[in-house]
Protein backbone atom coordinates (compact mmCIF):
# COMPACT_ATOMS: atom_id res chain seq x y z
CA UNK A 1 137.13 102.90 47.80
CA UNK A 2 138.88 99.63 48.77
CA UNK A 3 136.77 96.70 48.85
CA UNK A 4 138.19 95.19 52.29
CA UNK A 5 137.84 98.68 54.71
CA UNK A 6 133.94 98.95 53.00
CA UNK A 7 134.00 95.13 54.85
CA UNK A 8 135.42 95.95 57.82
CA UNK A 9 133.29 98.98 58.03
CA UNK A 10 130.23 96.80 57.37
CA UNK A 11 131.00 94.13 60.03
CA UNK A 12 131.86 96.65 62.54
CA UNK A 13 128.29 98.07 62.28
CA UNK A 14 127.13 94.78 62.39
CA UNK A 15 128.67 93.91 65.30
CA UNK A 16 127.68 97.01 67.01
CA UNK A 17 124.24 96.52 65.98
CA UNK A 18 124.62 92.69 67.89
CA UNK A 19 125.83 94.54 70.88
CA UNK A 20 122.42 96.86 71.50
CA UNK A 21 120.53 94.37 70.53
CA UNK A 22 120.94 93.27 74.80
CA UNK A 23 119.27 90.57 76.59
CA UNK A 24 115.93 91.80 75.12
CA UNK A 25 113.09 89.17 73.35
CA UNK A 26 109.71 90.58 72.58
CA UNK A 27 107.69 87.52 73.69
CA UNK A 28 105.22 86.56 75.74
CA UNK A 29 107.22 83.81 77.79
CA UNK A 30 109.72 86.84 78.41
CA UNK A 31 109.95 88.96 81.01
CA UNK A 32 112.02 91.92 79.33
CA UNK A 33 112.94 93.69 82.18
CA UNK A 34 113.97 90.79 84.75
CA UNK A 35 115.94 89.22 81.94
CA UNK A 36 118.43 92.54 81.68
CA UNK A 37 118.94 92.37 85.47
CA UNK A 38 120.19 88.87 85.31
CA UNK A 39 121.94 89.73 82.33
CA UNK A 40 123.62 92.95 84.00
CA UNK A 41 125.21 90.46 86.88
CA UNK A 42 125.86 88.11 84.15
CA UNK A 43 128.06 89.81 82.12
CA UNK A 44 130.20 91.03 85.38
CA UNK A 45 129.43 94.99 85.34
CA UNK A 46 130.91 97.35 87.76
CA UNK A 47 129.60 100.48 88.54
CA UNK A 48 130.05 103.79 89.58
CA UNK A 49 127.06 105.71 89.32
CA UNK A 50 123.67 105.15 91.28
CA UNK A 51 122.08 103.62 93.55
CA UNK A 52 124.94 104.18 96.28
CA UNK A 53 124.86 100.64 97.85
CA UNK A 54 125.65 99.12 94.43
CA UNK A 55 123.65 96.07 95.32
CA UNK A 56 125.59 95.14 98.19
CA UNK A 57 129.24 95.04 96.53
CA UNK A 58 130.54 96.54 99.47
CA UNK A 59 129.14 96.95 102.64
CA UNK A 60 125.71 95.49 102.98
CA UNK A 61 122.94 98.21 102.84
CA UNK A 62 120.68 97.94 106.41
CA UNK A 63 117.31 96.93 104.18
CA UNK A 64 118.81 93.75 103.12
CA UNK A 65 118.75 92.68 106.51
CA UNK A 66 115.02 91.98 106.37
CA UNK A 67 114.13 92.44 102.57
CA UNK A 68 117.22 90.43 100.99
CA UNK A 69 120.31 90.74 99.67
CA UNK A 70 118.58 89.87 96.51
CA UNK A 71 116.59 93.01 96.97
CA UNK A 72 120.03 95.09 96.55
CA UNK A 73 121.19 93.32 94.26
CA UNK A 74 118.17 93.39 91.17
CA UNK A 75 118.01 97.19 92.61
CA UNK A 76 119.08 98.68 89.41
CA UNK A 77 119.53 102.19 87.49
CA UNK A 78 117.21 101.41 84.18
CA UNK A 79 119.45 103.78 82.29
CA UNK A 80 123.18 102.82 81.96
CA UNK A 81 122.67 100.06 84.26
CA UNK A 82 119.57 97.25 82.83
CA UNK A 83 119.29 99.21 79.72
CA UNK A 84 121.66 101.47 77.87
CA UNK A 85 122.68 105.13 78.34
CA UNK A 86 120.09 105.74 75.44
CA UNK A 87 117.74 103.15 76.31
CA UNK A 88 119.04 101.45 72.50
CA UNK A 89 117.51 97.92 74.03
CA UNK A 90 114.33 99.26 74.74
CA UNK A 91 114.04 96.81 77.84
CA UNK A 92 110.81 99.03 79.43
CA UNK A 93 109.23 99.57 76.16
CA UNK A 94 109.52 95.95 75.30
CA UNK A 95 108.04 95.46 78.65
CA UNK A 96 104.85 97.92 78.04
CA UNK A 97 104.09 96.44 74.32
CA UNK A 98 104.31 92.97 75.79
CA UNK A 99 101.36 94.03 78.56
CA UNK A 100 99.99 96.36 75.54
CA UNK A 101 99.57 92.81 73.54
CA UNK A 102 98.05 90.80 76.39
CA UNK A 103 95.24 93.42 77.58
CA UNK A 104 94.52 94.19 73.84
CA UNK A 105 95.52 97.49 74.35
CA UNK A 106 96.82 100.11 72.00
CA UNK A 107 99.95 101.23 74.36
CA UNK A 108 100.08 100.62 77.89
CA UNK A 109 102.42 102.69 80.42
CA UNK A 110 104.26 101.24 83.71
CA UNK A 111 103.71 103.96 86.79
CA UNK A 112 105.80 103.05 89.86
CA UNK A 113 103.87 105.73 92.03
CA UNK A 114 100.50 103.62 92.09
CA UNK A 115 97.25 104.24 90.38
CA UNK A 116 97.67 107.76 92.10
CA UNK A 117 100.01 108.97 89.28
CA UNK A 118 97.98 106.94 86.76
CA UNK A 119 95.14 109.02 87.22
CA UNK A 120 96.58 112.42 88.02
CA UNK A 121 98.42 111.74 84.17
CA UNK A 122 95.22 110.29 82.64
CA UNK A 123 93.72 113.53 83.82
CA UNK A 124 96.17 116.07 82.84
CA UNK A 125 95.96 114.06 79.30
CA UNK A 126 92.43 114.80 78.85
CA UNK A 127 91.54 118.25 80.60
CA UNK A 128 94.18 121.46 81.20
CA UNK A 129 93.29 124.41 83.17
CA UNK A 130 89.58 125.52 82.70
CA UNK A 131 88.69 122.39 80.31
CA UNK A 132 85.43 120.80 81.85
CA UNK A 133 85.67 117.14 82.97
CA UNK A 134 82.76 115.12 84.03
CA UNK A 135 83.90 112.84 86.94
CA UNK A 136 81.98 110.81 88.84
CA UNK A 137 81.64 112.01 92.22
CA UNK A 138 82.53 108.80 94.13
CA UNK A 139 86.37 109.30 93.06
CA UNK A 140 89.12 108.37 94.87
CA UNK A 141 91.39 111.13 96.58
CA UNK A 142 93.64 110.68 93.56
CA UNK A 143 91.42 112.06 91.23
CA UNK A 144 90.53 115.08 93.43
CA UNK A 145 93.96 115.50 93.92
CA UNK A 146 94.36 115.62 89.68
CA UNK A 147 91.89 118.37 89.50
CA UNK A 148 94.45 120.51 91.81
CA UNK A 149 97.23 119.66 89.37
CA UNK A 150 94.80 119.91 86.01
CA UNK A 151 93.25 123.39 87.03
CA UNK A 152 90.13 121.36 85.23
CA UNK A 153 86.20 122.09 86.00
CA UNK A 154 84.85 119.32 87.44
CA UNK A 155 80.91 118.51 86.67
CA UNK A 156 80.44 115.82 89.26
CA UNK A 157 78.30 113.03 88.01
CA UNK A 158 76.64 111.81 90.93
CA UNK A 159 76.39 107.69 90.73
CA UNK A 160 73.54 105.32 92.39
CA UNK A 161 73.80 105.72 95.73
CA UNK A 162 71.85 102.60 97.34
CA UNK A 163 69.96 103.66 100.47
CA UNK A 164 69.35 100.36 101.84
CA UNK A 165 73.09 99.17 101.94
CA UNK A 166 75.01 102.99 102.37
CA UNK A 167 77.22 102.67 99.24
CA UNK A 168 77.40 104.26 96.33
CA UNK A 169 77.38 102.28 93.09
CA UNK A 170 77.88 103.04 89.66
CA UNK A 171 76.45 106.31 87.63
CA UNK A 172 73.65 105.49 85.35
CA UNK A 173 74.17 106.24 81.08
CA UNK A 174 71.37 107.85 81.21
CA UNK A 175 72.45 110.25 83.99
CA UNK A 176 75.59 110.79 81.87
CA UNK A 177 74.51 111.22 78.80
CA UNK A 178 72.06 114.06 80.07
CA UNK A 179 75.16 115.72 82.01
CA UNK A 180 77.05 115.41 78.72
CA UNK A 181 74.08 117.37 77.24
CA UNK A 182 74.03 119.55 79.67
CA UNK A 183 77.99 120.11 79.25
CA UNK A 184 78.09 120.11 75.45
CA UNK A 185 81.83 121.94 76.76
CA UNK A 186 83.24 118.70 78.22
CA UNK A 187 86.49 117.12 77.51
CA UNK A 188 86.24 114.11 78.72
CA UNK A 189 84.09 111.55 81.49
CA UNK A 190 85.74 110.01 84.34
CA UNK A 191 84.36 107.04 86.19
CA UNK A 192 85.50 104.88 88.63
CA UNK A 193 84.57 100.99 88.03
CA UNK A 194 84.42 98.46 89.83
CA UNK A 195 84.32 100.21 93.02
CA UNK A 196 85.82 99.29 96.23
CA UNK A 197 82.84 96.83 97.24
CA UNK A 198 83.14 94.96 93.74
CA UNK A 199 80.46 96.38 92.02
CA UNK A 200 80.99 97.23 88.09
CA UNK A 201 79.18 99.91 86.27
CA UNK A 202 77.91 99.27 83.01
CA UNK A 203 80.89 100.45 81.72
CA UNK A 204 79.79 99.55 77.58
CA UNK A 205 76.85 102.19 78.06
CA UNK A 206 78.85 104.95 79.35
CA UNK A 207 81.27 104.65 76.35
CA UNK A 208 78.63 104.62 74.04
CA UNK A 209 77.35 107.60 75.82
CA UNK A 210 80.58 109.33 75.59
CA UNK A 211 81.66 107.83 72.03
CA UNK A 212 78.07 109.27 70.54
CA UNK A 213 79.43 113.07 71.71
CA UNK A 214 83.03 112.01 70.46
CA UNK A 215 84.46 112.25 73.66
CA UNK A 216 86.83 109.77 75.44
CA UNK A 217 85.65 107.92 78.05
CA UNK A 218 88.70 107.24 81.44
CA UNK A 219 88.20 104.60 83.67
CA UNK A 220 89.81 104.43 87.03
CA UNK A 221 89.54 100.93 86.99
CA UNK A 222 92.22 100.52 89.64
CA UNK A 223 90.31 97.06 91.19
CA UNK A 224 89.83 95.67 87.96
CA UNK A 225 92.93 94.88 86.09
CA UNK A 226 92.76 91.20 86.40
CA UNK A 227 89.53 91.00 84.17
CA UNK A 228 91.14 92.23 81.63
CA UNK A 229 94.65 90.83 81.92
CA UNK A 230 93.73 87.06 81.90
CA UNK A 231 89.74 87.12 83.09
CA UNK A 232 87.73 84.27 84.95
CA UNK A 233 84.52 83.34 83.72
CA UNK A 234 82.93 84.24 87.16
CA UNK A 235 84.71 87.75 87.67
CA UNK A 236 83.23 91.11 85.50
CA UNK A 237 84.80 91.60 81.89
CA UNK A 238 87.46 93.93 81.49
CA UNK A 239 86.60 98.31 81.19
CA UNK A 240 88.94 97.89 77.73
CA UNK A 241 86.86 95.17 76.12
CA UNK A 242 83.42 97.47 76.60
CA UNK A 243 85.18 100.75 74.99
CA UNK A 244 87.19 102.18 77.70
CA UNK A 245 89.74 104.63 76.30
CA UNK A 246 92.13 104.96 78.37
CA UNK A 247 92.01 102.99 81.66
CA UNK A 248 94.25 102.68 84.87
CA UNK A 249 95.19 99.62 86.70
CA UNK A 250 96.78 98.47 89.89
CA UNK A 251 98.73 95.87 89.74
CA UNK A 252 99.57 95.13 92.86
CA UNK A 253 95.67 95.32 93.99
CA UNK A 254 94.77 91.82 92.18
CA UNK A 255 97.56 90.67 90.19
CA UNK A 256 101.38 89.56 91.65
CA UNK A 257 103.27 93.49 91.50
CA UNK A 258 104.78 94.79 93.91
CA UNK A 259 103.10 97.49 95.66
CA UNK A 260 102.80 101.01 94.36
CA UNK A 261 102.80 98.90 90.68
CA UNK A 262 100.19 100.33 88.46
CA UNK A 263 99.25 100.69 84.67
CA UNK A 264 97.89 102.85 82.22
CA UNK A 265 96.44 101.32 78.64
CA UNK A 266 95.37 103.32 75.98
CA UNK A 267 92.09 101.80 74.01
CA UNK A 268 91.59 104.18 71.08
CA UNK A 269 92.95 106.97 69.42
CA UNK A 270 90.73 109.25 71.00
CA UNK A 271 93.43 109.51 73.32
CA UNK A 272 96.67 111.72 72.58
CA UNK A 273 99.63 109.64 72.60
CA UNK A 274 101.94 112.33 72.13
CA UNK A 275 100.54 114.11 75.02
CA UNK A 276 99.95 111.11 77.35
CA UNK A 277 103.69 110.16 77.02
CA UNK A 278 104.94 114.06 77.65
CA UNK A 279 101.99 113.89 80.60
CA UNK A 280 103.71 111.18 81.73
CA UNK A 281 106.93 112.27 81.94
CA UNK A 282 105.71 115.30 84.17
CA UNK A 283 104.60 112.92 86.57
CA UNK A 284 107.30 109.70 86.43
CA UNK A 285 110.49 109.64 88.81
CA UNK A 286 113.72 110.34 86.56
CA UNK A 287 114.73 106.73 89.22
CA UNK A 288 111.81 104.75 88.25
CA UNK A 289 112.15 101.64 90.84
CA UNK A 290 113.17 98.95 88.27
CA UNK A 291 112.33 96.61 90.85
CA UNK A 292 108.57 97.88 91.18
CA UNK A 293 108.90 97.84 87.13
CA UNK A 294 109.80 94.00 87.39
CA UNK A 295 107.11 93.31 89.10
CA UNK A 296 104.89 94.65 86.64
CA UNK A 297 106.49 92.46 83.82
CA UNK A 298 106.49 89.11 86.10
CA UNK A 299 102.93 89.41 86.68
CA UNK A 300 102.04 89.71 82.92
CA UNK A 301 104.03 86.95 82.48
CA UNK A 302 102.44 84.88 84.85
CA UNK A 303 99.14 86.00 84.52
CA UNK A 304 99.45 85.33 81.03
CA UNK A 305 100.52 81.94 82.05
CA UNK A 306 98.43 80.86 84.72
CA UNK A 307 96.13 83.18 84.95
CA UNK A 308 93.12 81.71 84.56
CA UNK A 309 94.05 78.67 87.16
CA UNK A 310 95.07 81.08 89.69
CA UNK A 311 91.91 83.19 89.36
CA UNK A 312 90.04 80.20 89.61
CA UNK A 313 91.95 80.08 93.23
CA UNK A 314 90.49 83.57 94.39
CA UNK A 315 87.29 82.82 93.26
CA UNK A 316 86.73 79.38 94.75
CA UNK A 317 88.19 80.63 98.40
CA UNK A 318 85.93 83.27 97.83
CA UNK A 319 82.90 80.81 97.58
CA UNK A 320 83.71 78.79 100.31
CA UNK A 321 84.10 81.81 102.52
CA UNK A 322 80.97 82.71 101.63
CA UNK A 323 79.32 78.96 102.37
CA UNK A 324 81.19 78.48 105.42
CA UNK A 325 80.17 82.02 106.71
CA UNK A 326 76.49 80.89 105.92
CA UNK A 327 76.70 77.76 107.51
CA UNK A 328 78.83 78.11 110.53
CA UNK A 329 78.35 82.30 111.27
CA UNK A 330 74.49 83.03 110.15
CA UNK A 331 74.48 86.10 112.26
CA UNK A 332 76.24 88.42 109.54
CA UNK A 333 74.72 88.67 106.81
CA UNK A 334 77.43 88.58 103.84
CA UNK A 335 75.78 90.59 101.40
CA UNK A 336 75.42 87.90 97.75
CA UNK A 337 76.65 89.17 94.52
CA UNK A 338 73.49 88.29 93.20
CA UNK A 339 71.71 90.98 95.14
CA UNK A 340 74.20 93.38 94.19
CA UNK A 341 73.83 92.50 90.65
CA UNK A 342 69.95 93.52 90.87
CA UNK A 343 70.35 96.96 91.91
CA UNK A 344 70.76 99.93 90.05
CA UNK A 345 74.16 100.98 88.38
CA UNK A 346 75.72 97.43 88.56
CA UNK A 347 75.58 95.05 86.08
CA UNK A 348 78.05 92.77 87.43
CA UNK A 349 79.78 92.41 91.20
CA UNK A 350 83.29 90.72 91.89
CA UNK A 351 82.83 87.58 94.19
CA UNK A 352 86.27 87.99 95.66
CA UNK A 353 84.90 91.06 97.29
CA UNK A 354 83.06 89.76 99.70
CA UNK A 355 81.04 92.36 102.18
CA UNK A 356 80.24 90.91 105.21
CA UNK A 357 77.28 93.33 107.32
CA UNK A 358 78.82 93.46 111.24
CA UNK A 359 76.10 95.68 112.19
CA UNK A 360 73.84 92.68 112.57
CA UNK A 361 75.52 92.05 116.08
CA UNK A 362 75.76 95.37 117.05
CA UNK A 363 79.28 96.29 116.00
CA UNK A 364 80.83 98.72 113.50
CA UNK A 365 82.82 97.71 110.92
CA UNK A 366 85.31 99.81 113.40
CA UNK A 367 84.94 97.42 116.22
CA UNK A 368 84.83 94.48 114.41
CA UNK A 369 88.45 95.33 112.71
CA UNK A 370 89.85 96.21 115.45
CA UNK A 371 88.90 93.19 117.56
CA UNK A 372 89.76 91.07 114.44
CA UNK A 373 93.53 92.26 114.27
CA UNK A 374 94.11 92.52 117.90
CA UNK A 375 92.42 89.43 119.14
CA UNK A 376 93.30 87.57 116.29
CA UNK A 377 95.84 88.80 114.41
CA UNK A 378 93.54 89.10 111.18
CA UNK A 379 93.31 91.84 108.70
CA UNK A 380 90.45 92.81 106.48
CA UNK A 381 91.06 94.92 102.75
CA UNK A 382 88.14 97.53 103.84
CA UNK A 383 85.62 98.71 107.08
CA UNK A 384 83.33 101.24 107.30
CA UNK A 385 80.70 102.33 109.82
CA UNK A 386 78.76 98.85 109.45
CA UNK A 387 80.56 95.93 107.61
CA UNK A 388 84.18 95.05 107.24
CA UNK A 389 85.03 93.56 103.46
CA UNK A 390 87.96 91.24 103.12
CA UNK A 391 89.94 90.70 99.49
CA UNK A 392 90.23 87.37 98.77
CA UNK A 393 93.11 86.74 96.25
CA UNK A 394 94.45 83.85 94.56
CA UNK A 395 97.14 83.71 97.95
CA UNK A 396 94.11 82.70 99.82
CA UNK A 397 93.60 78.89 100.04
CA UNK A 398 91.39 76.48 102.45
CA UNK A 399 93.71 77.29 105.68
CA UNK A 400 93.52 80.89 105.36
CA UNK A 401 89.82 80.90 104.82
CA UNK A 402 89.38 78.75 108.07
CA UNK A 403 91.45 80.96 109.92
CA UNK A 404 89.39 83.67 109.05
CA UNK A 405 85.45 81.92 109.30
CA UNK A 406 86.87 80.78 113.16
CA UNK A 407 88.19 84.33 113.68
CA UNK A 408 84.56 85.86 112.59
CA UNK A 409 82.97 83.22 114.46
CA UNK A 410 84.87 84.52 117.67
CA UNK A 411 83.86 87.47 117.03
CA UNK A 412 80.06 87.11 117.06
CA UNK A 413 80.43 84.85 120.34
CA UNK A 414 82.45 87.00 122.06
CA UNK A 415 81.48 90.58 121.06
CA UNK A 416 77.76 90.22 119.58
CA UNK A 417 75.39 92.78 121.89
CA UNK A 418 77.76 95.00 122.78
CA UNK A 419 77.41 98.57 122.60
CA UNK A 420 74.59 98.02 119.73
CA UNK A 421 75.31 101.55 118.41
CA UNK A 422 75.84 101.23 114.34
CA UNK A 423 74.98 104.44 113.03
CA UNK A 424 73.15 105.44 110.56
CA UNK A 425 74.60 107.59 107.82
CA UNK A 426 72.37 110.48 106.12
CA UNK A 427 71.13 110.31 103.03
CA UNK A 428 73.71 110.92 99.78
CA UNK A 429 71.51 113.76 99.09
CA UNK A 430 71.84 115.35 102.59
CA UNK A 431 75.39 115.08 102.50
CA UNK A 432 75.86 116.52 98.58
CA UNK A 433 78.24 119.89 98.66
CA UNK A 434 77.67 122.35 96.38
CA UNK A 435 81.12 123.53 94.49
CA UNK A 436 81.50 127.13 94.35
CA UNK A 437 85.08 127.52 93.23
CA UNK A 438 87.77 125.32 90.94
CA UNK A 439 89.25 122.83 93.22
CA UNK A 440 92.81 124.32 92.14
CA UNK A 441 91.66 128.10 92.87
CA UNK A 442 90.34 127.12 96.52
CA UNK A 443 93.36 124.92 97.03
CA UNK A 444 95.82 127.21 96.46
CA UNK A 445 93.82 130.21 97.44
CA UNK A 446 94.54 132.49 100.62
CA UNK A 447 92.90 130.51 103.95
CA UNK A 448 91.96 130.03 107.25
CA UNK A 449 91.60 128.08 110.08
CA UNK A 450 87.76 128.31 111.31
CA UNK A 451 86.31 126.27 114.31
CA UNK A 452 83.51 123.41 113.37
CA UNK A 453 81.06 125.81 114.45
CA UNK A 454 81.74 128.33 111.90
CA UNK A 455 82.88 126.08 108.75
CA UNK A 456 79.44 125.47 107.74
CA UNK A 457 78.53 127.51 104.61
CA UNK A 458 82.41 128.23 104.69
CA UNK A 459 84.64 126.95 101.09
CA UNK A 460 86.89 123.98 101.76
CA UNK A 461 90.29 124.33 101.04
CA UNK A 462 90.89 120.75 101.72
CA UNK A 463 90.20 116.91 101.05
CA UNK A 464 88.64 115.78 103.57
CA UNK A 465 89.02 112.05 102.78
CA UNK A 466 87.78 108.88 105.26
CA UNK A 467 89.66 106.11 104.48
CA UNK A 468 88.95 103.66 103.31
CA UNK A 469 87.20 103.68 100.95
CA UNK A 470 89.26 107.06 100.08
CA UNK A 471 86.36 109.10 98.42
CA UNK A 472 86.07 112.49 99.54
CA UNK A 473 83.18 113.95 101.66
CA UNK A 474 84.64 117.38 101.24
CA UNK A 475 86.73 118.36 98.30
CA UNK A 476 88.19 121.90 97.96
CA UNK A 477 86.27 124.31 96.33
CA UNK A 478 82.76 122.55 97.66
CA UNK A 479 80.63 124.36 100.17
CA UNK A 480 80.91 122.55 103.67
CA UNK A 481 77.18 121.77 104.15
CA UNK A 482 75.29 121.02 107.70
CA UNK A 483 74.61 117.62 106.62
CA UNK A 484 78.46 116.69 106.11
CA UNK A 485 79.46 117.99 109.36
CA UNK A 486 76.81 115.74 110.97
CA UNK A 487 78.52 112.99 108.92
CA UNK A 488 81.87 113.63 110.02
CA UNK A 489 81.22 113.68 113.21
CA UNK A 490 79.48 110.82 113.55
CA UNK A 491 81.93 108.55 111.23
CA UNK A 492 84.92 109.66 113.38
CA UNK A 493 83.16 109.07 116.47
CA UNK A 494 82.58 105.40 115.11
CA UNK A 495 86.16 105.14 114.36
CA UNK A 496 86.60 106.32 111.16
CA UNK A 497 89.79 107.67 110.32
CA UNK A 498 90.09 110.54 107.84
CA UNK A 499 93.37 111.48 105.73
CA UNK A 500 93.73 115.03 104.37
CA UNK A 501 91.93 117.43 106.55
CA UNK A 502 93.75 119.74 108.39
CA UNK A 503 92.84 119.07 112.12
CA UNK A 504 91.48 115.17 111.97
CA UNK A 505 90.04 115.53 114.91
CA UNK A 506 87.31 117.76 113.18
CA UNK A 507 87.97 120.97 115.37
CA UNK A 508 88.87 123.53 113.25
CA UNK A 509 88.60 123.18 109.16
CA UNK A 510 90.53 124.77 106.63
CA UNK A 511 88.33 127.16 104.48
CA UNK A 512 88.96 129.74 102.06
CA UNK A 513 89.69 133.49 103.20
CA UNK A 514 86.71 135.78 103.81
């Protein structure tokens, strides 16, 4: 064969090979993703597929009125638009390894439908229909919602449920390993650390708990993901540095993402790949926002960056909220990490979270949220029938946190002895349902619609869900007790508001058929 075509040939491929290499550089200082949507504007490309408004080349979509041209613009189709047809720059997956690298995971996946999908595809990954999973029964509504979709058996792990403050805290490795025992059937143990109020289980013992039985160990770690990502000598360590194997994270909940911005990171190979990708796909949009996928690569990039500094940030507003609050606003009682830290089931508690007792001056978390954002114009992360909880982040700096100490201090001078009517919520125990069918049977089993009277001793077909926090007091398949009607009736009356039954004004519950 001629020597120059076997050249030609060869530099051809070569220059092909330039061509798909793209705008793509596996490094830290990278962001893999953002650097392909500059590079698709750069290199002049015209269109004619999806998303219809083509990022504003014609006329200008309505959104970008308030969210930005810009926002049109880096709105791109990952497929034949910031990668290839084929995906031959591997833009995303550069993306995932990079975050893979910088939580010291083994692979990490980018969801764009929050740490909802996260955990509905870390369940199906580890339980299918009539596999046992032991789940911790403070779980978000996400998780309930994944035993629908897994057709699982859940063994609910009941965690420490503190008496004196009304919140539940994290399940005991004892109490696990003696369910695991008692379960020798089990798939897999789901838990759900740190919790809404900050508090982090001991996540190393449950691992070991798990890992001693050969089973993986999930953690819906969802409010924890900047321990792990960059970590603050103050804040708890990271679920994938004490033996988590496969944990979700929202990234929009502490780090810079965009909302509905969430990850999943594989720690060992007791996790399935293979079936965690094909999970996965079940689950992802075939339009993953590349946007909300952006967002997910900037903030590794910058948490990798400045992490550290801008945790610092969180944590010292955080303090100061807490000194002013002592100083300036002694009547509530913000509840000290330090105290949470002694108490069963938590061996360390977030600072940033910072719980802050309203009941002391007669008002329900309710009331005082309420007031707060009317009066005010001040917003709080979480309430619930006695305390409201505000998230400080690393946006909060000295102005904000004045803003909010006068706003509290308002509050206790203008609404303190009012209706002095804080309820008190029954004991865990009294509320406890007993489950008498697979959440998936009851769910999609035949119903119907009872009065309040008559649902007691009745099978929920529903999540009944007060949010927040978002853990269930009624999941389907559980026995509606006495003692949870009481509850219900009493948190809505506060001012609770409940997502998922239904009829949320508690009238009429739907059960499963007689």
């Amino acid at each position: 064969m001629p020597e120059v075509p076997i050249k030609k040939a060869v530099n051809r491929i070569k220059a092909s090979a330039r061509r798909r290499q793209g705008p793509v550089r596996k490094a830290q200082d990278a962001v893999p993703i953002a650097d392909a949507m500059r590079d698709y504007w750069a290199r002049g490309m015209l269109t004619f597929g999806i998303p219809a408004h083509q990022g504003g080349r014609g006329p200008t979509p309505e959104f970008a009125a308030w969210a930005g041209l810009d926002a049109a613009r880096f709105d791109l189709p990952m497929s034949h638009g910031v990668d290839t047809r084929d995906r031959a720059w591997g833009v995303q997956s550069t993306a995932q390894e990079l975050f893979a690298e910088a939580v010291g995971a083994e692979q990490v996946l980018f969801s764009t439908n929050g740490s909802s999908m996260s955990a509905h595809v870390a369940m199906l990954t580890v339980a299918g229909p009539g596999d046992t999973l032991v789940m911790a029964r403070n779980g978000h509504k996400s998780a309930f919602a994944g035993l629908v979709l897994t057709g699982a058996r859940p063994v609910y792990l009941d965690p420490y449920y503190d008496e004196e403050l009304e919140i539940a805290l994290g399940p005991l490795a004892g109490d696990l390993a003696r369910v695991l025992d008692q379960h020798p059937q089990a798939t897999a143990a789901l838990v759900f650390t740190p919790s809404y109020y900050g508090t982090s289980a001991d996540v190393r013992a449950l691992a070991d708990a798990c890992h001693a039985r050969d089973l993986p160990l999930v953690t819906d770690d969802a409010w924890g993901l900047d321990y792990k990502l960059s970590g603050h000598p103050d804040l708890p360590e990271g679920a994938l540095a004490q033996g988590s194997d496969l944990a979700i994270g929202s990234v929009h909940k502490t780090l810079s993402g965009l909302a509905q911005t969430s990850v999943l990171s594989v720690g060992s190979d007791r996790i399935d790949s293979e079936r965690l990708q094909l999970c996965f796909e079940l689950e992802e949009s075939t339009s993953a926002s590349s946007l909300l996928l952006s967002s997910i690569d900037g903030a590794r990039r910058q948490f990798v960056r400045h992490g550290t500094e801008l945790l610092d940030r969180a944590v010292r507003s955080a303090r100061l909220l807490r000194e002013r609050l002592a100083d300036e606003v002694p009547e509530l009682r913000v509840v000290a990490s330090e105290e949470l830290i002694a108490r069963p089931g938590v061996t360390s508690a977030d600072v940033t979270h910072v719980m802050i007792e309203t009941s002391s001056i007669g008002l329900t978390g309710y009331q005082a949220d309420d007031w707060l954002r009317d009066e005010r114009q001040v917003d709080v992360e979480l309430v619930d029938h006695r305390r409201v909880m505000p998230l400080v982040t690393f946006a909060h700096g000295e102005a904000e946190i004045d803003r909010l100490v006068n706003a509290l201090r308002d509050l206790a001078d203008e609404q303190a002895g009012g209706d002095d009517d804080v309820p008190r919520l029954p004991s865990r125990r009294e509320i406890r349902n007993e489950q008498a069918m697979l959440p998936r049977d009851a769910f999609f089993a035949r119903t119907e619609t009872v009065k309040a009277d008559d649902a007691g001793g009745r099978v929920s077909a529903e999540l009944i869900t007060p949010y927040p926090p978002g853990v269930p007091a009624v999941a389907p398949g559980e026995v509606i007790g006495d003692g949870v009607l009481a509850y219900l009736e009493e948190i809505v009356a506060a001012g609770a508001f409940l997502e998922g039954a239904s009829d949320p004004s508690l009238d009429e519950f739907r059960v499963v058929a007689g």
